[in-house]
Protein backbone atom coordinates (compact mmCIF):
# COMPACT_ATOMS: atom_id res chain seq x y z
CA UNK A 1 32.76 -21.61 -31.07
CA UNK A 2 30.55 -24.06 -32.61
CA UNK A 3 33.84 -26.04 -34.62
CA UNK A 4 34.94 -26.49 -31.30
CA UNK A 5 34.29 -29.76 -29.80
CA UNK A 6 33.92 -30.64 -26.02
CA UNK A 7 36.27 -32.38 -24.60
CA UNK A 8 35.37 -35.70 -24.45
CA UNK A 9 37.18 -36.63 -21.18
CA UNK A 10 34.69 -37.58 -18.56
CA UNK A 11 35.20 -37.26 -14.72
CA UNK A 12 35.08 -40.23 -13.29
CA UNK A 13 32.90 -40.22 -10.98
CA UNK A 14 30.22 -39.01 -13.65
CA UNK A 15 27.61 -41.36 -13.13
CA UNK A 16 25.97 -43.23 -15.92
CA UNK A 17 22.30 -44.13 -17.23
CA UNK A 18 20.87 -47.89 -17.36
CA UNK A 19 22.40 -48.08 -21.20
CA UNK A 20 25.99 -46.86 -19.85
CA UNK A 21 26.09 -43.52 -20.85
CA UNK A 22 26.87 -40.76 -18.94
CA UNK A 23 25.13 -37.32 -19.35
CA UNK A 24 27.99 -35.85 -21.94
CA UNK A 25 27.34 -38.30 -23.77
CA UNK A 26 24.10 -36.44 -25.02
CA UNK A 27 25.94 -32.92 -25.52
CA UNK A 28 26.81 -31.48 -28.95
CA UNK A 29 29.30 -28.65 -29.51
CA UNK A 30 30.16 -25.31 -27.75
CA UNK A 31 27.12 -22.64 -27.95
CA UNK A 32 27.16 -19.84 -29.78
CA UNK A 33 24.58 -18.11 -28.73
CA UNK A 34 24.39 -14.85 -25.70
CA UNK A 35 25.19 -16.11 -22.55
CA UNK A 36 21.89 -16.09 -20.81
CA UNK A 37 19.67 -17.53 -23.35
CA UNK A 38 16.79 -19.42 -22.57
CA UNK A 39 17.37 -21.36 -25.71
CA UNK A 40 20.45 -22.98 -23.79
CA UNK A 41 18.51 -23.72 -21.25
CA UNK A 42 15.96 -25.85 -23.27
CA UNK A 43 18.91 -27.68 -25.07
CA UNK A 44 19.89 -28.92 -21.64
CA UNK A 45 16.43 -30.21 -20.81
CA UNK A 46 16.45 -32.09 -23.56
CA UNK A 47 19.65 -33.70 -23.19
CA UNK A 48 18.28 -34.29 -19.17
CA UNK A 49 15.09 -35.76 -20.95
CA UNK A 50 17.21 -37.83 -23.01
CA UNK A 51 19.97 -39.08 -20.80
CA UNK A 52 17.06 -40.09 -18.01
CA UNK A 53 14.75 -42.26 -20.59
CA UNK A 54 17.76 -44.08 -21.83
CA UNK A 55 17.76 -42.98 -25.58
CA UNK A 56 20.40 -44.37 -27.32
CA UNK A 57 21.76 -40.72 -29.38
CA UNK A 58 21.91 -42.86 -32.15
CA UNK A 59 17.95 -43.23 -32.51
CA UNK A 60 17.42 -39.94 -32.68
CA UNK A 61 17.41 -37.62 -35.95
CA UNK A 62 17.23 -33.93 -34.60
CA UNK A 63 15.59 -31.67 -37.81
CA UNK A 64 15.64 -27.62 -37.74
CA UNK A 65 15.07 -24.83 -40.00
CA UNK A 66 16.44 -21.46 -39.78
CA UNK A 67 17.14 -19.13 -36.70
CA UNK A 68 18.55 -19.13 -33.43
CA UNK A 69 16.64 -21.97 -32.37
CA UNK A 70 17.33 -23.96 -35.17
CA UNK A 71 21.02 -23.48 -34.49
CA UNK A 72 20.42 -25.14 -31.11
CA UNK A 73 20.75 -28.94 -32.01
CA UNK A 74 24.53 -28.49 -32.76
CA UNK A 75 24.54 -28.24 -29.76
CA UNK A 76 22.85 -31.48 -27.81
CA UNK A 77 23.38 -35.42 -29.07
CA UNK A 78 26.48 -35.13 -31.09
CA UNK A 79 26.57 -38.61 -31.60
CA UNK A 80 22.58 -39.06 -32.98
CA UNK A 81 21.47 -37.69 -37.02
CA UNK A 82 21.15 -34.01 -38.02
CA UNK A 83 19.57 -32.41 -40.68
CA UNK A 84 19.36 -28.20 -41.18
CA UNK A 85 16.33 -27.31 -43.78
CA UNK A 86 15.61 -24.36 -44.92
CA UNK A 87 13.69 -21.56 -43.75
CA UNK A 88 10.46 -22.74 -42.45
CA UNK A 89 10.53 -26.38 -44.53
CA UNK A 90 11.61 -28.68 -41.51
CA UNK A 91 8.37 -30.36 -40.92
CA UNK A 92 8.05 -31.73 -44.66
CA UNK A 93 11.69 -32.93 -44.40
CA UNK A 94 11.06 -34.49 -40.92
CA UNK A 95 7.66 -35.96 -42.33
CA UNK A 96 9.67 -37.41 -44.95
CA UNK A 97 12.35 -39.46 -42.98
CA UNK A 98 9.70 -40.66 -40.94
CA UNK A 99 7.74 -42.06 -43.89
CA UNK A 100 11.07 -43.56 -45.09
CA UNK A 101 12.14 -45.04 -41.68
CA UNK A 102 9.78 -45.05 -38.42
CA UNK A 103 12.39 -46.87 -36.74
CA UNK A 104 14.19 -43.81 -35.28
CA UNK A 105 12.83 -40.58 -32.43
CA UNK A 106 12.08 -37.76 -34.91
CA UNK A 107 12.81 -34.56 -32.96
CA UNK A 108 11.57 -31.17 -34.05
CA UNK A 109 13.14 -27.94 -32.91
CA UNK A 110 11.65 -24.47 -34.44
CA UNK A 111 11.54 -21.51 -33.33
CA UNK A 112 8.57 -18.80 -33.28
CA UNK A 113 9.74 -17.50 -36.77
CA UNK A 114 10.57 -20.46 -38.54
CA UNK A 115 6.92 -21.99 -37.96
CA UNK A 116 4.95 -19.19 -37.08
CA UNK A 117 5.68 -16.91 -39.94
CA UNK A 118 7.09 -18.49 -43.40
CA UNK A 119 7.10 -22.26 -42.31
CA UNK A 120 3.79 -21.73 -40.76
CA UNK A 121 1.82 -23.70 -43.85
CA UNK A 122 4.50 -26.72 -42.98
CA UNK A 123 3.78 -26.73 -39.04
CA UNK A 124 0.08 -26.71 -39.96
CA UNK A 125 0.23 -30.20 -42.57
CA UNK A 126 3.03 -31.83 -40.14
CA UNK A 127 0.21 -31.49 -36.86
CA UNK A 128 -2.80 -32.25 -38.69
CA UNK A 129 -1.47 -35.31 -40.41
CA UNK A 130 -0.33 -37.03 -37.27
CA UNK A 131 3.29 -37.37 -37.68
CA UNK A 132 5.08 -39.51 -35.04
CA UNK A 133 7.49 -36.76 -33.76
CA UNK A 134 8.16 -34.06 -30.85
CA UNK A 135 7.85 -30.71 -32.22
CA UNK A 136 9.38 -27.72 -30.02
CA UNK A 137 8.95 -24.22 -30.78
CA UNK A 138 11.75 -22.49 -28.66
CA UNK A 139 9.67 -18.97 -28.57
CA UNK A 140 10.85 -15.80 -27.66
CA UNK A 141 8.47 -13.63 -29.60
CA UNK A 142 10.89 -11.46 -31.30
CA UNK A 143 13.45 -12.32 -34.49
CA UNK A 144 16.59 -12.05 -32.94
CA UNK A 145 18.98 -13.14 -35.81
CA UNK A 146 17.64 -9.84 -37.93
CA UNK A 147 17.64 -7.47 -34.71
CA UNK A 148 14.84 -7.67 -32.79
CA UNK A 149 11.54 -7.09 -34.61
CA UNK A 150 8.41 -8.43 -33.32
CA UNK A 151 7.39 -12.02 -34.27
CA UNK A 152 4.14 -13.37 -35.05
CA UNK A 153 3.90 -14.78 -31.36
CA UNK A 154 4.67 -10.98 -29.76
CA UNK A 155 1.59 -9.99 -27.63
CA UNK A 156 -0.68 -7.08 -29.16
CA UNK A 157 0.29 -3.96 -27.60
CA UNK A 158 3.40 -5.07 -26.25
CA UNK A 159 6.12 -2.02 -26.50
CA UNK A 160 9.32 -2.32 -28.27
CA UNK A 161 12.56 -0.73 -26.90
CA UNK A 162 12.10 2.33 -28.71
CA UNK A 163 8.71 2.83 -27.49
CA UNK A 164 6.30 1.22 -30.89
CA UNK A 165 3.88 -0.80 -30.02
CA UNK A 166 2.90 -3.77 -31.65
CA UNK A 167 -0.58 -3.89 -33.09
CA UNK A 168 -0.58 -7.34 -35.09
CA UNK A 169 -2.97 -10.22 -32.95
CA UNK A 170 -0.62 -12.47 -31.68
CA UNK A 171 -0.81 -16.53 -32.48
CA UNK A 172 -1.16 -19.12 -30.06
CA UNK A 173 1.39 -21.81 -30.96
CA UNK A 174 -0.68 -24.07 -28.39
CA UNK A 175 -4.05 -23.58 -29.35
CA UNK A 176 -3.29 -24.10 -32.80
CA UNK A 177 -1.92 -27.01 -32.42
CA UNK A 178 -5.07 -28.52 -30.28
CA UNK A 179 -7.29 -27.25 -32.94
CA UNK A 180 -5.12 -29.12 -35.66
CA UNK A 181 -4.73 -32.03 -33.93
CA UNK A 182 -2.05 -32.70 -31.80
CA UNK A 183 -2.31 -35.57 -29.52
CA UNK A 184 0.57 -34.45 -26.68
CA UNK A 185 0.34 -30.61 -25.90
CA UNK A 186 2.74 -29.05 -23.57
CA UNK A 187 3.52 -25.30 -22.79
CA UNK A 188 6.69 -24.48 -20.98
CA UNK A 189 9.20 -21.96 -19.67
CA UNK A 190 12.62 -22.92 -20.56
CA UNK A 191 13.85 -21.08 -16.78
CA UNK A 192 11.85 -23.83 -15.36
CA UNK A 193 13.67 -27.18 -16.33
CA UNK A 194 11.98 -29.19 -12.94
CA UNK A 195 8.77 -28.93 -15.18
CA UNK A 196 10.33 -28.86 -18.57
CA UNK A 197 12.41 -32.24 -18.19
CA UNK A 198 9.47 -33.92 -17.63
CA UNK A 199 7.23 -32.57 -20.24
CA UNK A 200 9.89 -32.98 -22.96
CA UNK A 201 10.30 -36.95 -21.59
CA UNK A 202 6.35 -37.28 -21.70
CA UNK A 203 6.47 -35.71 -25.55
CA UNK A 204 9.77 -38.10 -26.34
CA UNK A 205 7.75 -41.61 -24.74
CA UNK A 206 4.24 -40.21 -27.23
CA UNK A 207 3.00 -41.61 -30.01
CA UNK A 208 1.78 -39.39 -32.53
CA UNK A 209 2.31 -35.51 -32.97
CA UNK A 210 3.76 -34.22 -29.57
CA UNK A 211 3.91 -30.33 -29.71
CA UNK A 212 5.66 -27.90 -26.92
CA UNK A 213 5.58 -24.40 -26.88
CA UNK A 214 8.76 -22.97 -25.06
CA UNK A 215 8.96 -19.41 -23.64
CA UNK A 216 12.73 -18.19 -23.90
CA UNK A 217 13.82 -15.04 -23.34
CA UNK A 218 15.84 -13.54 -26.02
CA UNK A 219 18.25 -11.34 -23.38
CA UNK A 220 19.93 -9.05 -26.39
CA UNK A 221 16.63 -7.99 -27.20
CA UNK A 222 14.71 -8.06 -24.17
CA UNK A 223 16.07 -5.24 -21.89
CA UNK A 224 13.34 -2.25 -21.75
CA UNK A 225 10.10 -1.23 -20.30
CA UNK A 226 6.76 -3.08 -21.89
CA UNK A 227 7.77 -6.04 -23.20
CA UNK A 228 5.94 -8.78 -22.44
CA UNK A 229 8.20 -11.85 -23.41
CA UNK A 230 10.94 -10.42 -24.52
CA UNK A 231 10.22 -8.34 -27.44
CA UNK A 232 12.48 -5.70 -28.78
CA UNK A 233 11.52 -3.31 -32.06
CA UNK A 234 14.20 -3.18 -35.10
CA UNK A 235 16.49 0.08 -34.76
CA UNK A 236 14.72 2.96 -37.32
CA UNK A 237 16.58 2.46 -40.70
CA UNK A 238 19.65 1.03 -40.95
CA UNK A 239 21.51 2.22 -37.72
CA UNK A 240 20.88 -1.57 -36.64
CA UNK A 241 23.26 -3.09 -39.15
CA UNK A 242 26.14 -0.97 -38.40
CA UNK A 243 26.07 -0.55 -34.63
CA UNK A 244 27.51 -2.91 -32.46
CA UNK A 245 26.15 -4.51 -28.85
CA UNK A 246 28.20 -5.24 -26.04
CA UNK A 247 26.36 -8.25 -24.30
CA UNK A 248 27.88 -8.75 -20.78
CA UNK A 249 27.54 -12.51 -19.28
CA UNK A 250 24.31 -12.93 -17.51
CA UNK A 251 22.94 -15.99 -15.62
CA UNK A 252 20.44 -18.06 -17.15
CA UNK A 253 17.03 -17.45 -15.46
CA UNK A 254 15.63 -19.68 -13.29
CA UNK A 255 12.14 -20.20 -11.78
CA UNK A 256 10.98 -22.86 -8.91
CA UNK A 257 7.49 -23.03 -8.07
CA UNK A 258 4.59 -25.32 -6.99
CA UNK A 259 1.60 -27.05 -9.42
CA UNK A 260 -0.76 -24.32 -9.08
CA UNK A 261 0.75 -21.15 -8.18
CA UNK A 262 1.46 -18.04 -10.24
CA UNK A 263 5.02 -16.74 -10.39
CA UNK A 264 6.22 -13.20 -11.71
CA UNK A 265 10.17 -13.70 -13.43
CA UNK A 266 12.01 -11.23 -13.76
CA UNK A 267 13.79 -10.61 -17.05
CA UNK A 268 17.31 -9.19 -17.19
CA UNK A 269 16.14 -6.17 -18.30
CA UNK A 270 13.73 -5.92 -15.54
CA UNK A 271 10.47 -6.69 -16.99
CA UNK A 272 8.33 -9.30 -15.60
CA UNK A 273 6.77 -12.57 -17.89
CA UNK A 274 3.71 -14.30 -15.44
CA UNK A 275 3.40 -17.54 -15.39
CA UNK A 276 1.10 -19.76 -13.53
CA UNK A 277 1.70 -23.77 -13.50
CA UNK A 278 -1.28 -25.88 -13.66
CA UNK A 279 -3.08 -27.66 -10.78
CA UNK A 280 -1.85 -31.11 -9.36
CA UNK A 281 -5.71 -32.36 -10.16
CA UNK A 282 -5.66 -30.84 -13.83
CA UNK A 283 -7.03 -33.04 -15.88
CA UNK A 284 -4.75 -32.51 -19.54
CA UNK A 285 -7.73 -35.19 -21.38
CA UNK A 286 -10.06 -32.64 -22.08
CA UNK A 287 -8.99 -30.63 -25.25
CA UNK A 288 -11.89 -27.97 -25.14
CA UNK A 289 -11.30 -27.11 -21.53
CA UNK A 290 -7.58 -26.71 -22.66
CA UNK A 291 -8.24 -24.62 -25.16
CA UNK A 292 -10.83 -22.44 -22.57
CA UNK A 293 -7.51 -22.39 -19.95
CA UNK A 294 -5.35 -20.89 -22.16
CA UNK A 295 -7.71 -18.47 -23.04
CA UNK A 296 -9.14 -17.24 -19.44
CA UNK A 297 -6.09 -17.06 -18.29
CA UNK A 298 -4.45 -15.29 -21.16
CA UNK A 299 -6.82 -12.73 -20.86
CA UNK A 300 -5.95 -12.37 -16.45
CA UNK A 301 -2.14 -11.80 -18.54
CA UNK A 302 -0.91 -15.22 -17.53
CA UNK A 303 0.74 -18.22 -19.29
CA UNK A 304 -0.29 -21.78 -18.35
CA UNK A 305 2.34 -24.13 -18.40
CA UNK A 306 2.46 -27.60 -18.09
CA UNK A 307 1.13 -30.53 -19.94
CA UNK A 308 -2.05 -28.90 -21.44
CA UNK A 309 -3.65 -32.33 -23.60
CA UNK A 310 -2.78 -35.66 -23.91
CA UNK A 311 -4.65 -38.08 -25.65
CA UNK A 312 -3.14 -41.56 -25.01
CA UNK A 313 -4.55 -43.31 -27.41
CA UNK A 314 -3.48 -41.25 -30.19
CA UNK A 315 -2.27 -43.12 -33.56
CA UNK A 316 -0.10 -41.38 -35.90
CA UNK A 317 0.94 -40.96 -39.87
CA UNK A 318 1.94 -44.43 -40.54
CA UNK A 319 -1.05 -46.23 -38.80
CA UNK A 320 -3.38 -43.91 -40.93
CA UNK A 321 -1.54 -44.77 -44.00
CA UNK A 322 -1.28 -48.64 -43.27
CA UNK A 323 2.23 -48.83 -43.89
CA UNK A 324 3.65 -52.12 -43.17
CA UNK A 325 6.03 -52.25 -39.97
CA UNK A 326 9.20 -52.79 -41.49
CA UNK A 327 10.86 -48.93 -42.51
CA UNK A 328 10.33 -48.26 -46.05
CA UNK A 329 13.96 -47.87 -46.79
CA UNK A 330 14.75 -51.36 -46.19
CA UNK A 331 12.30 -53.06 -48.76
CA UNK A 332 13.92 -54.27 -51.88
CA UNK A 333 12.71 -53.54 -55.01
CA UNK A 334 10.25 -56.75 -54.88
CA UNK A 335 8.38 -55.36 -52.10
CA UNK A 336 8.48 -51.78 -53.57
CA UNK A 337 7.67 -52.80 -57.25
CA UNK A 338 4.53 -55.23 -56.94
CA UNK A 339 4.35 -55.71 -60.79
CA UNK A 340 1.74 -54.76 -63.46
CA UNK A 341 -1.10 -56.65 -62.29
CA UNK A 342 -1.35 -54.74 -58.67
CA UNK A 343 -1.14 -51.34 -60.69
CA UNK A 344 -3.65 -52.72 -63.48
CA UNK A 345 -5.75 -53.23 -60.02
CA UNK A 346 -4.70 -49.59 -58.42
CA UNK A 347 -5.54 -47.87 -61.86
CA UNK A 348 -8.83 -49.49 -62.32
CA UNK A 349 -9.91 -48.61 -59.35
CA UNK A 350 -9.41 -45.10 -59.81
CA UNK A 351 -11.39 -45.05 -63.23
């Protein structure tokens, strides 16, 4: 269970990154969540992404909202901050530690709920202002704390287990964020950690607004015919709240393929999610040809993965602001408070 802490003896032979720590040294506390889930599987990228760049755990502040995915950052770096918001609010909170101290990694992690439904209005402000931050949306497409009804990310016509389909347009987390903004977009599949270590390193080493859209399967609510990426319907009524789910162990899915090629998964339930990987030669500078991508081959059914835009020379909140360098919280109250005369100036101008 989640009070449960690891046990914090390490093998020996464990080997150890150019600071001195080993890879444990970047886990948090026992999961919680199915055996199987994808969203695992993306909390051990990032504490691969993490242990390979070097980040000391204590440079990091991890924010989340509400959700399965926001429960997730219990359980990587123990040892760096943590703060839990509220239902779709994480972005304002995380926008407001990083005005107050731009000194530490500011690291996102939503889920397809939490920012595409009620905290969409906070992802939207967070991306177009620039904030210096990666955001991950850990998406299965489906609300799987409140029993499996379709998200605002479930395809259109995609069936539930009970046979509804859903006719709501779906939103693209990715092409929103291009449209807004972002200056490191990055689509990924959370069975695929060769590409998703790297992509969550290249969003950690960004300046600016770094957004990744992960695809995780949601396995209690993914097992039937139609589903798309892992949808499931809510039970009619309430037969939902009072019946009770045996979920058996299941291995996390895994997928291994070439820059490129298109791969068909197969979900535990024995649907299939396509994805295709982008070429070696794709050239992620070009935000309008991203945003073409995503849709040509969303219409051929497929998702592109990989890093979709990047733009290098990206600046973020604080350089549009002109703060000064030094974090805000560590100003006294000289610095803070520049006196009458500088507000007599400030006011005047405004008249």
């Amino acid at each position: 269970m989640t009070y449960l802490a690891k046990p914090k003896l390490h093998h020996p032979s464990l080997g150890c990154n150019a600071i001195g720590f080993t890879r444990r040294d970047y886990e948090g506390k026992i999961s919680t969540l199915c055996a199987g889930c994808g969203h695992d599987s993306i909390s051990a990228a990032i504490i691969q992404a993490c242990w390979e760049l070097d980040i000391q755990p204590h440079r990091v502040a991890k924010l989340s909202g509400i959700g399965c995915s926001s429960k997730t950052p219990d359980y990587f770096l123990g040892q760096s901050h943590g703060f839990n918001t509220v239902h779709g609010r994480m972005p304002s909170v995380l926008t407001g530690a990083s005005l107050a101290n731009r000194e530490l990694i500011y690291l996102g992690v939503s889920g397809d709920g939490d920012s595409a439904s009620i905290g969409i209005g906070q992802f939207v402000h967070a991306i177009r202002r620039g904030v210096d931050m990666v955001y991950i949306v850990e998406n299965n497409g489906v609300y799987g704390l409140t029993k499996g009804q379709f998200s605002a990310t479930a395809d259109q016509g995609s069936v539930s287990k009970k046979g509804v389909a859903n006719t709501d347009s779906p939103l693209d987390m990715v092409t929103m964020a291009l449209q807004l903004g972002a200056s490191y977009v990055g689509r990924g599949f959370s069975g695929d950690k060769k590409q998703l270590v790297p992509l969550i390193k290249g969003a950690l080493s960004h300046r600016g607004a770094a957004f990744l859209d992960v695809i995780s399967p949601c396995i209690a609510f993914n097992n039937h015919a139609g589903s798309t990426r892992s949808y499931d319907y809510v039970r009619e009524h309430n037969e939902a709240v009072n019946q009770l789910d045996v979920l058996l162990p299941r291995a996390a899915i895994v997928a291994d393929y070439e820059a490129g090629d298109t791969i068909d998964v197969e979900q535990h339930d024995g649907s299939t999610l396509r994805l295709r990987k982008l070429d070696a030669d794709y050239d992620p500078r070009d935000r309008i040809a991203a945003m073409n991508l995503i849709q040509q081959r969303h219409a051929r059914g497929e998702l592109v993965t990989g890093l979709l835009y990047v733009d290098a020379g990206a600046g973020d909140l604080h350089g549009h602001l002109g703060t000064v360098e030094a974090p805000l919280n560590s100003l006294g109250a000289g610095e803070l408070s520049p006196g009458a005369a500088a507000l007599e100036k400030i006011n005047a101008a405004l008249r």
